[in-house]
PDB file of N, CA and C in Angstrom:
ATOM      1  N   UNK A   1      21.662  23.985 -29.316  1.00  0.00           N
ATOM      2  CA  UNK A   1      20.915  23.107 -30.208  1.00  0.00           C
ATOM      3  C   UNK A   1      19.788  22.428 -29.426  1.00  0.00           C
ATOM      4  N   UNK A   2      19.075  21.948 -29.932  1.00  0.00           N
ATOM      5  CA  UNK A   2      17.372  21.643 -29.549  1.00  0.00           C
ATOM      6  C   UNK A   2      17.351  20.149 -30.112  1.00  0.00           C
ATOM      7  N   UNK A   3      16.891  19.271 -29.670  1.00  0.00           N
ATOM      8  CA  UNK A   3      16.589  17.924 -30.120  1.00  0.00           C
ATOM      9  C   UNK A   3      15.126  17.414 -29.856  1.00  0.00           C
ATOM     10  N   UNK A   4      14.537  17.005 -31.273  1.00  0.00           N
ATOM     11  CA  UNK A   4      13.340  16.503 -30.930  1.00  0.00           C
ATOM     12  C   UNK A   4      13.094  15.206 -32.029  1.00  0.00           C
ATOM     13  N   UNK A   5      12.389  14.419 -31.742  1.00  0.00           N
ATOM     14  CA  UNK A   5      11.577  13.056 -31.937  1.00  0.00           C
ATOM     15  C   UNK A   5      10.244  13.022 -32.628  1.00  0.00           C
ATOM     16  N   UNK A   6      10.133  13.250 -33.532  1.00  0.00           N
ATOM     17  CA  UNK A   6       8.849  13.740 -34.322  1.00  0.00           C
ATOM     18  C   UNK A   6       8.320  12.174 -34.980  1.00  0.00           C
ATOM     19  N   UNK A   7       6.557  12.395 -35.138  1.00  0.00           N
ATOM     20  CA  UNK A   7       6.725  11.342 -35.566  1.00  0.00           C
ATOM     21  C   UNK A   7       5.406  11.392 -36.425  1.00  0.00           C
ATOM     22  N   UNK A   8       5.399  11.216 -37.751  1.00  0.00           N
ATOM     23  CA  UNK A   8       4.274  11.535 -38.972  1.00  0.00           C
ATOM     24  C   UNK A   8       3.478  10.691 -38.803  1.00  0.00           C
ATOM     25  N   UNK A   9       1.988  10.846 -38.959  1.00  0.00           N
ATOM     26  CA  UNK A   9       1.154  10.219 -38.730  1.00  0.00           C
ATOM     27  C   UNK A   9       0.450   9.711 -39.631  1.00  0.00           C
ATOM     28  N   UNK A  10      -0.059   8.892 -40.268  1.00  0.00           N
ATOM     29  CA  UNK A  10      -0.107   8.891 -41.646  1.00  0.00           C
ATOM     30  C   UNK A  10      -1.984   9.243 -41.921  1.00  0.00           C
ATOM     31  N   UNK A  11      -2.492   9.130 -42.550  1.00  0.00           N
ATOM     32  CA  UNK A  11      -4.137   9.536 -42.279  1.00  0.00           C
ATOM     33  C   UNK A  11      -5.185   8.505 -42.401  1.00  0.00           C
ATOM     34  N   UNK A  12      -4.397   7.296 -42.149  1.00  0.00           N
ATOM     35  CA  UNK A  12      -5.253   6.213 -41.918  1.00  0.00           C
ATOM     36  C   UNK A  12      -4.199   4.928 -41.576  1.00  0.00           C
ATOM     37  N   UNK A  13      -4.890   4.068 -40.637  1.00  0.00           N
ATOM     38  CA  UNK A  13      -3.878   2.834 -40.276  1.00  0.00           C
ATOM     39  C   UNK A  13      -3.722   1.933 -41.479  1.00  0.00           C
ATOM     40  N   UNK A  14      -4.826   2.069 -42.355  1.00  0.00           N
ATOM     41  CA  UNK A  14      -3.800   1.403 -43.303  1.00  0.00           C
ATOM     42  C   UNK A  14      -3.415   1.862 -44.975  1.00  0.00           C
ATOM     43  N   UNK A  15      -2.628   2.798 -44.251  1.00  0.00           N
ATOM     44  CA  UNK A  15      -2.168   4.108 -45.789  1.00  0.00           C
ATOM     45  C   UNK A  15      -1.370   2.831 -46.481  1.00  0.00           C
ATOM     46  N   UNK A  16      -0.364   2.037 -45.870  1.00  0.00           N
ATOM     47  CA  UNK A  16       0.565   1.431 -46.630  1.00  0.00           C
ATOM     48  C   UNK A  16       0.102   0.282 -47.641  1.00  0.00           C
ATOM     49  N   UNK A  17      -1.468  -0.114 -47.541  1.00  0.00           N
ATOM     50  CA  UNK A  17      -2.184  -1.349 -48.135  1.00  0.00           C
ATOM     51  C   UNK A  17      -2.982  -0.388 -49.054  1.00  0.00           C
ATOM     52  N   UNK A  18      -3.570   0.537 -48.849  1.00  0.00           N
ATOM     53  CA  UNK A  18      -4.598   1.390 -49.692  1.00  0.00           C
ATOM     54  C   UNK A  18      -3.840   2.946 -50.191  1.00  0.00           C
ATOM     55  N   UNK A  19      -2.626   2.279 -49.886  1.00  0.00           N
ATOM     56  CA  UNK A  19      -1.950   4.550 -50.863  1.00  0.00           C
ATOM     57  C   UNK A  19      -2.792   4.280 -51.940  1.00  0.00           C
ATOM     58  N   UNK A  20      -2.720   5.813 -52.511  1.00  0.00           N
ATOM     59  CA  UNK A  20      -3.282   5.959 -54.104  1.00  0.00           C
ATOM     60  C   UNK A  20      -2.020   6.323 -54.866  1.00  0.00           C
ATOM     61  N   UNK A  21      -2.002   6.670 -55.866  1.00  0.00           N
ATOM     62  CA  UNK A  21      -0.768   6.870 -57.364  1.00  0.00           C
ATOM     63  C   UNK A  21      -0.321   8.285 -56.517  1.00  0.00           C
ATOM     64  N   UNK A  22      -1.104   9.149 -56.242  1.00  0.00           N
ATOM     65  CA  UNK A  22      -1.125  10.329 -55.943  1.00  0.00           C
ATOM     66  C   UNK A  22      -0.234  10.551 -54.538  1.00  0.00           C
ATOM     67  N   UNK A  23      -0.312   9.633 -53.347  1.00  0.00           N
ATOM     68  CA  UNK A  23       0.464   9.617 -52.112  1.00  0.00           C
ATOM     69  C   UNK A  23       1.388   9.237 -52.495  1.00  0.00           C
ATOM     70  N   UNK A  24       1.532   7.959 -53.267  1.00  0.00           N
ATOM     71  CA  UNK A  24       2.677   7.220 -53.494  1.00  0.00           C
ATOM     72  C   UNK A  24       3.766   8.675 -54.023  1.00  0.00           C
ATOM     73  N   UNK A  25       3.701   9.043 -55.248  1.00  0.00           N
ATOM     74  CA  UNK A  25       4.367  10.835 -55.866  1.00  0.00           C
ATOM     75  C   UNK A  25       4.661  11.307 -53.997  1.00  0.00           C
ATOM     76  N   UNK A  26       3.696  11.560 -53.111  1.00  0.00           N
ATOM     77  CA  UNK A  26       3.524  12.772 -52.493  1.00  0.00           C
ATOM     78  C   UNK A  26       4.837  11.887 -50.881  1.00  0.00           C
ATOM     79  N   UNK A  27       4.650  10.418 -51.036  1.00  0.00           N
ATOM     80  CA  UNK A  27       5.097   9.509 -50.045  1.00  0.00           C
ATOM     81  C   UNK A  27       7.335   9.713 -50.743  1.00  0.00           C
ATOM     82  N   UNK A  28       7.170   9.709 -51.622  1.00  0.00           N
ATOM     83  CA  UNK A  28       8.323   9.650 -52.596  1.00  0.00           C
ATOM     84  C   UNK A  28       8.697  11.286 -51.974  1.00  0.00           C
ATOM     85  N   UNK A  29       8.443  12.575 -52.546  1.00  0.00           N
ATOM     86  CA  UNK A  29       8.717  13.620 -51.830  1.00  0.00           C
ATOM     87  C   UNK A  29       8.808  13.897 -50.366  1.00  0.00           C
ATOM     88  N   UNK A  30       8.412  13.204 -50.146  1.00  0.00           N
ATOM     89  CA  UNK A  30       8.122  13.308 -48.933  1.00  0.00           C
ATOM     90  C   UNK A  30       9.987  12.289 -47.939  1.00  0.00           C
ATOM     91  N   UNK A  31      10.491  11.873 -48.282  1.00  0.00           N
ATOM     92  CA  UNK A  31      11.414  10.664 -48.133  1.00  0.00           C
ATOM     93  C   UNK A  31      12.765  11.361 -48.792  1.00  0.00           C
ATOM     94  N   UNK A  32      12.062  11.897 -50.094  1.00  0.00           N
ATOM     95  CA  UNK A  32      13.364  12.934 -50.269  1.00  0.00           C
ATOM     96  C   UNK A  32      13.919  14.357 -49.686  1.00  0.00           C
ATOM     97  N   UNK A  33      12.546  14.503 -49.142  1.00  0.00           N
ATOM     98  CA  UNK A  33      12.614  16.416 -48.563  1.00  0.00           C
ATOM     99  C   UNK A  33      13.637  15.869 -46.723  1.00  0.00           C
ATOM    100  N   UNK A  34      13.552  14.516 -46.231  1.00  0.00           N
ATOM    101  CA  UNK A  34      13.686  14.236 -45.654  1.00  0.00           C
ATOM    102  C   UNK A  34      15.834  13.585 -45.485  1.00  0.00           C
ATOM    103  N   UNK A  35      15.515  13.071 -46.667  1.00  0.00           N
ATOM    104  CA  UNK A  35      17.111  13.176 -46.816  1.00  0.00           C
ATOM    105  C   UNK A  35      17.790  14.001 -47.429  1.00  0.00           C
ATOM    106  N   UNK A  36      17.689  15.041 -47.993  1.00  0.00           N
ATOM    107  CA  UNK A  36      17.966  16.485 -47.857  1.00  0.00           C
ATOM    108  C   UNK A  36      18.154  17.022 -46.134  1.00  0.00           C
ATOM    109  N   UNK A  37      17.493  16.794 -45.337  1.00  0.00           N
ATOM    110  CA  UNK A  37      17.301  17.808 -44.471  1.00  0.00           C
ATOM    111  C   UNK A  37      18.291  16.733 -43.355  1.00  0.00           C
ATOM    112  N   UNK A  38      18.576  15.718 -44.022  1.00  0.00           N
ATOM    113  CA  UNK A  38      19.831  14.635 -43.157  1.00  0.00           C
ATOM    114  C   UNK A  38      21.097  14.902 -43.425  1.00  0.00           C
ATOM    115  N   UNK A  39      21.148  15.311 -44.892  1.00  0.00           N
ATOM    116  CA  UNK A  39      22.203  16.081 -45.492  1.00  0.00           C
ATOM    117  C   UNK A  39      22.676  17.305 -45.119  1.00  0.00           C
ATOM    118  N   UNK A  40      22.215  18.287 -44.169  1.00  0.00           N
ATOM    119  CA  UNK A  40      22.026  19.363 -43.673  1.00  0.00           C
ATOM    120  C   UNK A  40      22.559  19.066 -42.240  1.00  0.00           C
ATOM    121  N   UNK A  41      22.020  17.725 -41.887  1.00  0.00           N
ATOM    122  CA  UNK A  41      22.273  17.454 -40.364  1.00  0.00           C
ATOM    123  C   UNK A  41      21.511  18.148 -39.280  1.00  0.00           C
ATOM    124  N   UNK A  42      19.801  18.252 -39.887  1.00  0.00           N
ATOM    125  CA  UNK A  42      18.571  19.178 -38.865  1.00  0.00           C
ATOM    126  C   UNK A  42      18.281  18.045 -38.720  1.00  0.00           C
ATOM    127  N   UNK A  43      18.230  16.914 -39.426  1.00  0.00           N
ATOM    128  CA  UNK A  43      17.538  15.288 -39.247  1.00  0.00           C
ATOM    129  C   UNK A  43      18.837  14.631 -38.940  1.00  0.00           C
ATOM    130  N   UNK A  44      18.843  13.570 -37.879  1.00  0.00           N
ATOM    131  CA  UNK A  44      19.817  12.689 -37.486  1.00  0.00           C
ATOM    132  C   UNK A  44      19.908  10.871 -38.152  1.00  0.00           C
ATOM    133  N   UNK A  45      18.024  11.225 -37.994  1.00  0.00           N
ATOM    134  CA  UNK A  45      17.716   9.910 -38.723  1.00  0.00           C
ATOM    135  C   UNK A  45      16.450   9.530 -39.132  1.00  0.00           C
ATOM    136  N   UNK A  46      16.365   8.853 -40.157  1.00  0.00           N
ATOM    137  CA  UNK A  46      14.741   8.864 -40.111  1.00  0.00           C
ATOM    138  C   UNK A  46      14.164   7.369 -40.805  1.00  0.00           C
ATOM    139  N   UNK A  47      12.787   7.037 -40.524  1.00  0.00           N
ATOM    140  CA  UNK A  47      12.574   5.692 -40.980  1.00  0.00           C
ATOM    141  C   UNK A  47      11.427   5.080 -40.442  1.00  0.00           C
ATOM    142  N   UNK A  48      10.651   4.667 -41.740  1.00  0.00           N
ATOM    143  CA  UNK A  48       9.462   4.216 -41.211  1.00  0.00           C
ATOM    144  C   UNK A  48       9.763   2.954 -39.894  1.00  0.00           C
ATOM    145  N   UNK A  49       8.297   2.975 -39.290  1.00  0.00           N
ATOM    146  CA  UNK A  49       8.147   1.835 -38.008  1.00  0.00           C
ATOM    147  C   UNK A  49       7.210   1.066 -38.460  1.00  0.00           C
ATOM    148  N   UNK A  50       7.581  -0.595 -38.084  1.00  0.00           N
ATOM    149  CA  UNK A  50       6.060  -1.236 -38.305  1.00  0.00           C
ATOM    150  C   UNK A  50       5.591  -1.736 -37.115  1.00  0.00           C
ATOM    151  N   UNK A  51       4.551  -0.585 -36.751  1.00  0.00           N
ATOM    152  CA  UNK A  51       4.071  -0.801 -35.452  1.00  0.00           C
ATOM    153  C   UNK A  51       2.753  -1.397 -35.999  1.00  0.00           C
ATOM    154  N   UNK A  52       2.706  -2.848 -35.194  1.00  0.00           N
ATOM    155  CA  UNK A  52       1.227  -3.886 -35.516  1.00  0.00           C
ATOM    156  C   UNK A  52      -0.309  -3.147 -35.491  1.00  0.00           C
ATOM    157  N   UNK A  53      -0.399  -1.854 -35.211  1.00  0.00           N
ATOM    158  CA  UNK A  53      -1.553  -1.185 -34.942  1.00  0.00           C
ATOM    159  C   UNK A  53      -1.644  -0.055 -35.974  1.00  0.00           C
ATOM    160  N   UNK A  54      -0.451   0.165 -36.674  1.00  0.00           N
ATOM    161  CA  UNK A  54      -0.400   0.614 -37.961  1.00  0.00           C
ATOM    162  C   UNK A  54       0.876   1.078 -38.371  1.00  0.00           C
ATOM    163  N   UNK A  55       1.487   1.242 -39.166  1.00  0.00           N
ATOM    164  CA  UNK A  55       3.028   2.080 -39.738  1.00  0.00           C
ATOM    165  C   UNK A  55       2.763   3.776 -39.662  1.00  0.00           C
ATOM    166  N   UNK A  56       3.937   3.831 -39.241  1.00  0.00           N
ATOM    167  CA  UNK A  56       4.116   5.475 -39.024  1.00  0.00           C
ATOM    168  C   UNK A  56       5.811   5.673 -39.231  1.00  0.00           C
ATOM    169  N   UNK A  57       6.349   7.024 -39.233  1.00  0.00           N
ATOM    170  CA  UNK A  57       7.400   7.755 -39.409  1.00  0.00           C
ATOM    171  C   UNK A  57       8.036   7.914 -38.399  1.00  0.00           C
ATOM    172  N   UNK A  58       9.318   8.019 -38.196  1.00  0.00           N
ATOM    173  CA  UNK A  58       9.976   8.911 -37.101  1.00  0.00           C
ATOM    174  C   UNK A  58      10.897   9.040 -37.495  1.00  0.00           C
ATOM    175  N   UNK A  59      11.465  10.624 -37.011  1.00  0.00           N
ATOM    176  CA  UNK A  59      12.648  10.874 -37.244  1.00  0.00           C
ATOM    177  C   UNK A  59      13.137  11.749 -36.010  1.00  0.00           C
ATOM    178  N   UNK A  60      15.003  11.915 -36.240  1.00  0.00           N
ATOM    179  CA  UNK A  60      15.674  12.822 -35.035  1.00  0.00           C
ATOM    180  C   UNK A  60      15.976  13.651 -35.352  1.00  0.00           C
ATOM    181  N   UNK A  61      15.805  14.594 -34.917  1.00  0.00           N
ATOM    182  CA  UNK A  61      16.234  16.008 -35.523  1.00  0.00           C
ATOM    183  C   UNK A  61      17.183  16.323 -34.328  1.00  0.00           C
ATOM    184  N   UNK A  62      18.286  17.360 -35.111  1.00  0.00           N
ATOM    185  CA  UNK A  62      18.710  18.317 -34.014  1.00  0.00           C
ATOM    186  C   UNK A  62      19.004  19.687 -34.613  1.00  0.00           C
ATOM    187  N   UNK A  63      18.156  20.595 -34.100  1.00  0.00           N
ATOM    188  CA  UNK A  63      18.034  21.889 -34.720  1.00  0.00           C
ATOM    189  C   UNK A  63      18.750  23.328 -34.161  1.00  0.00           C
ATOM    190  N   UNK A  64      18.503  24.283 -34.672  1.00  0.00           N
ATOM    191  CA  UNK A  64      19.157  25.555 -33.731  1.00  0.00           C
ATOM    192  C   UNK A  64      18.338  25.848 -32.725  1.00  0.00           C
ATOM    193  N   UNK A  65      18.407  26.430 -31.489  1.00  0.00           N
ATOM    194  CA  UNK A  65      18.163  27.122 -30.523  1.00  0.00           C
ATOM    195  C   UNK A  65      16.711  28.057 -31.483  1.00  0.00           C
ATOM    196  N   UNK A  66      16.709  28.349 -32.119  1.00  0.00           N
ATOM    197  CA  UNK A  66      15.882  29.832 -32.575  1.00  0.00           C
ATOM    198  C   UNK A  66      15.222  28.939 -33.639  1.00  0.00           C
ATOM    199  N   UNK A  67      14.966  27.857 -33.840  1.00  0.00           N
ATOM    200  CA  UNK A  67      14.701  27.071 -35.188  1.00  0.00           C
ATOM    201  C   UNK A  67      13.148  27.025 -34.664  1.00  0.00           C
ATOM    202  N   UNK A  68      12.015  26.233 -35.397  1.00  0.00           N
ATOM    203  CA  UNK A  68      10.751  26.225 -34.446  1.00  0.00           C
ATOM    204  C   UNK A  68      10.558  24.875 -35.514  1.00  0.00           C
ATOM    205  N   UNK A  69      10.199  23.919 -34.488  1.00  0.00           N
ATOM    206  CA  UNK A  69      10.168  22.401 -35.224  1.00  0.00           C
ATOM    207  C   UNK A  69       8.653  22.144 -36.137  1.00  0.00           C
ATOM    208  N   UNK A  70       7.806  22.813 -35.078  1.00  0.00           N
ATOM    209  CA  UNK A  70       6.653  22.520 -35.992  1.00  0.00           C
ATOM    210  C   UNK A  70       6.226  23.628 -37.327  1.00  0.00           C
ATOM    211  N   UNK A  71       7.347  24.704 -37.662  1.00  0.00           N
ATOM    212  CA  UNK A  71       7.120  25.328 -38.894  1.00  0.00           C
ATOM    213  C   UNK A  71       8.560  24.498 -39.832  1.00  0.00           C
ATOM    214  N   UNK A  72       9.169  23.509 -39.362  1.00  0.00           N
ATOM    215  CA  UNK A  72       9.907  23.060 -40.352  1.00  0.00           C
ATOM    216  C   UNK A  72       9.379  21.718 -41.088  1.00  0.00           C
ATOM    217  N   UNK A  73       8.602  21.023 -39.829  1.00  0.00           N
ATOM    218  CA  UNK A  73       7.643  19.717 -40.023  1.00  0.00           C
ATOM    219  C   UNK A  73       6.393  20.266 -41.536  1.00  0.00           C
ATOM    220  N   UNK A  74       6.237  21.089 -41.445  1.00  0.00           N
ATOM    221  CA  UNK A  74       5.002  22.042 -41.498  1.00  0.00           C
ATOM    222  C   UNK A  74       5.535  21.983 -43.294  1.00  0.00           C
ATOM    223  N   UNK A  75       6.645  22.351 -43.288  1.00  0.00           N
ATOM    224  CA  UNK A  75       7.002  21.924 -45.153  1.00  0.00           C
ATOM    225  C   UNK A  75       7.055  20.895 -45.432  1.00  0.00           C
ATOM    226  N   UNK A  76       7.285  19.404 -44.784  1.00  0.00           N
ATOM    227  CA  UNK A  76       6.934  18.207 -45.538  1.00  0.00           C
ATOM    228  C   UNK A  76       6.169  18.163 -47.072  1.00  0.00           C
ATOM    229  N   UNK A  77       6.769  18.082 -47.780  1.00  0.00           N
ATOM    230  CA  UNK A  77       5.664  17.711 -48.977  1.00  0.00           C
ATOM    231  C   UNK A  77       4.341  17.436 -48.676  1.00  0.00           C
ATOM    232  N   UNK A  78       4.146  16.308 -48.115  1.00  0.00           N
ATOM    233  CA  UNK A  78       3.217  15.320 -47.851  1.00  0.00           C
ATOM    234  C   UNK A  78       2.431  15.852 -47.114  1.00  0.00           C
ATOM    235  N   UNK A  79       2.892  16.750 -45.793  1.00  0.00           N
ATOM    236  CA  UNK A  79       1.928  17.446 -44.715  1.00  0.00           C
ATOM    237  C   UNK A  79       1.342  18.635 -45.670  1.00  0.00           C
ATOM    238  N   UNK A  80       2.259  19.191 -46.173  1.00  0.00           N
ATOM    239  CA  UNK A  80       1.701  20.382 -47.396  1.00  0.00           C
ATOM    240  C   UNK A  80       0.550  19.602 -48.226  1.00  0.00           C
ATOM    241  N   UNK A  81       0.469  18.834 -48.328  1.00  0.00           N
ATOM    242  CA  UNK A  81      -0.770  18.389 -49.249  1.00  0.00           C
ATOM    243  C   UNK A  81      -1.799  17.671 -48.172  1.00  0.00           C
ATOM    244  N   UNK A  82      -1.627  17.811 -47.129  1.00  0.00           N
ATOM    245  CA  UNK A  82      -2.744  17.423 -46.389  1.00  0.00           C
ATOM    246  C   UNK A  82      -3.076  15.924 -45.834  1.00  0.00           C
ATOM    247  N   UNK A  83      -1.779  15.063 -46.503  1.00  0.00           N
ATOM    248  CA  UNK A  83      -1.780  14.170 -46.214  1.00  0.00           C
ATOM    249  C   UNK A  83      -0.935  13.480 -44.680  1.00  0.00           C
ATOM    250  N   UNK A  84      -1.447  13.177 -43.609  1.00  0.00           N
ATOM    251  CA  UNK A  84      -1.064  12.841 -42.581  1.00  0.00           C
ATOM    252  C   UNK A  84      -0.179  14.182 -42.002  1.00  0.00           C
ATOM    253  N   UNK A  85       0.262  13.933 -40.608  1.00  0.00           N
ATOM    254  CA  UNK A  85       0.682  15.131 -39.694  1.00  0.00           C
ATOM    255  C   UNK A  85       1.797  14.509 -38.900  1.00  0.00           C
ATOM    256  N   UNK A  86       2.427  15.763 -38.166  1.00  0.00           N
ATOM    257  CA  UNK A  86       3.161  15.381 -37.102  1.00  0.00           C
ATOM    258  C   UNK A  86       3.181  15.114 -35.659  1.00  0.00           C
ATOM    259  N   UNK A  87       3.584  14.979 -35.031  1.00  0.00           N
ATOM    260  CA  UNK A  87       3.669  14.642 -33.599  1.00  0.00           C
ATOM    261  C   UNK A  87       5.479  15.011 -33.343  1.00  0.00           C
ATOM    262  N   UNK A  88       5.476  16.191 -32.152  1.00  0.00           N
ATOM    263  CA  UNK A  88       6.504  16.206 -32.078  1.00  0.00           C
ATOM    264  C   UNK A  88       6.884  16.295 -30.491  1.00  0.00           C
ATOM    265  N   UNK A  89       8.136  15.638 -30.643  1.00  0.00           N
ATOM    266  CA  UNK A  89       8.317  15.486 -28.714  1.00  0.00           C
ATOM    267  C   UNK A  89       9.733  15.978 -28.601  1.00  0.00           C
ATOM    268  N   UNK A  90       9.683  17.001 -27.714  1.00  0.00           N
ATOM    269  CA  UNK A  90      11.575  17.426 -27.485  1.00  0.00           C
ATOM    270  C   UNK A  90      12.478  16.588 -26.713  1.00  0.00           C
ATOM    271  N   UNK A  91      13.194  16.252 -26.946  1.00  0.00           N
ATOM    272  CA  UNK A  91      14.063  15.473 -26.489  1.00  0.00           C
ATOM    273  C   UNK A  91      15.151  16.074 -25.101  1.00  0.00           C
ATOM    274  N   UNK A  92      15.329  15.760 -24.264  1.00  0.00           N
ATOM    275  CA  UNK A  92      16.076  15.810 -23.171  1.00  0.00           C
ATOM    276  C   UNK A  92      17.490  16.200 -23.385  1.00  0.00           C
ATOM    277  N   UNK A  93      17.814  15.099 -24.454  1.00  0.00           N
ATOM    278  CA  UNK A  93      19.433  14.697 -25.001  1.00  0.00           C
ATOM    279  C   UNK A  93      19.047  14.047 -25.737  1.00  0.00           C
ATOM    280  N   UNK A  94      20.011  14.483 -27.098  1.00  0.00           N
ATOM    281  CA  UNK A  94      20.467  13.065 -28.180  1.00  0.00           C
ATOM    282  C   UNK A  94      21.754  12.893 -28.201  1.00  0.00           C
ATOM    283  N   UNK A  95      22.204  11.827 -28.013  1.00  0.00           N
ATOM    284  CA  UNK A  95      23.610  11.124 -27.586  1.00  0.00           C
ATOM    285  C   UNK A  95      23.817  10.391 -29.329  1.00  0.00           C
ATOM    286  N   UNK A  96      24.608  10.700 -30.075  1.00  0.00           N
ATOM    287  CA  UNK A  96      24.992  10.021 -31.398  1.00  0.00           C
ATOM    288  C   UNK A  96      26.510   9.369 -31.184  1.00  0.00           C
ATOM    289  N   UNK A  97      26.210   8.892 -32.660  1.00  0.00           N
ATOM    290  CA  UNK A  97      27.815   8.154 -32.649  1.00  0.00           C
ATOM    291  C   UNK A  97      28.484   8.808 -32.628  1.00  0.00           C
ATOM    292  N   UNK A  98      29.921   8.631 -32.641  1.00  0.00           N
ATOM    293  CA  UNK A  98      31.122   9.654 -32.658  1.00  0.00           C
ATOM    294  C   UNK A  98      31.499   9.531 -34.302  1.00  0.00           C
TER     295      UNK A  98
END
């Protein structure tokens, strides 16, 4: 298994003050395609950050050996429509609860 730290970028620092009707739909899919894929146990955890320089995403994945992170990132709803991207970093170890 493979562990990585991904983290969505949104397409402007301040998506969360100016979304439109249209992100908001695409922000909503986007949150569900995500707990689905927690339900699966490829995501460990996930949840916006409020970092003072702007809000962004992160989540933990832990995937198969043969899996490829940036064609699974790559179906996001939200990235599918062009709205904001990923950033992904492999992880060393993920140590979870028991």
């Amino acid at each position: 298994m493979k562990a990585y730290l991904t983290k969505w970028v949104p397409p402007r620092a301040d998506f969360l003050q100016t979304i439109t009707d249209e992100e908001k739909a695409l922000f909503q899919q986007h949150g569900d395609w995500q707990t689905e894929l927690r339900k699966t146990r490829q995501i460990v955890a996930h949840g916006p950050v409020a970092d003072p320089a702007g809000p962004y995403g992160v989540a933990l994945w832990e995937i198969e050996d043969d899996a490829d992170i940036a064609a699974l990132t790559a179906q996001d709803p939200i990235v599918k429509a062009g709205v904001g991207h990923y950033e992904h970093f492999p992880m060393m170890q993920l140590l979870t609860r028991d």
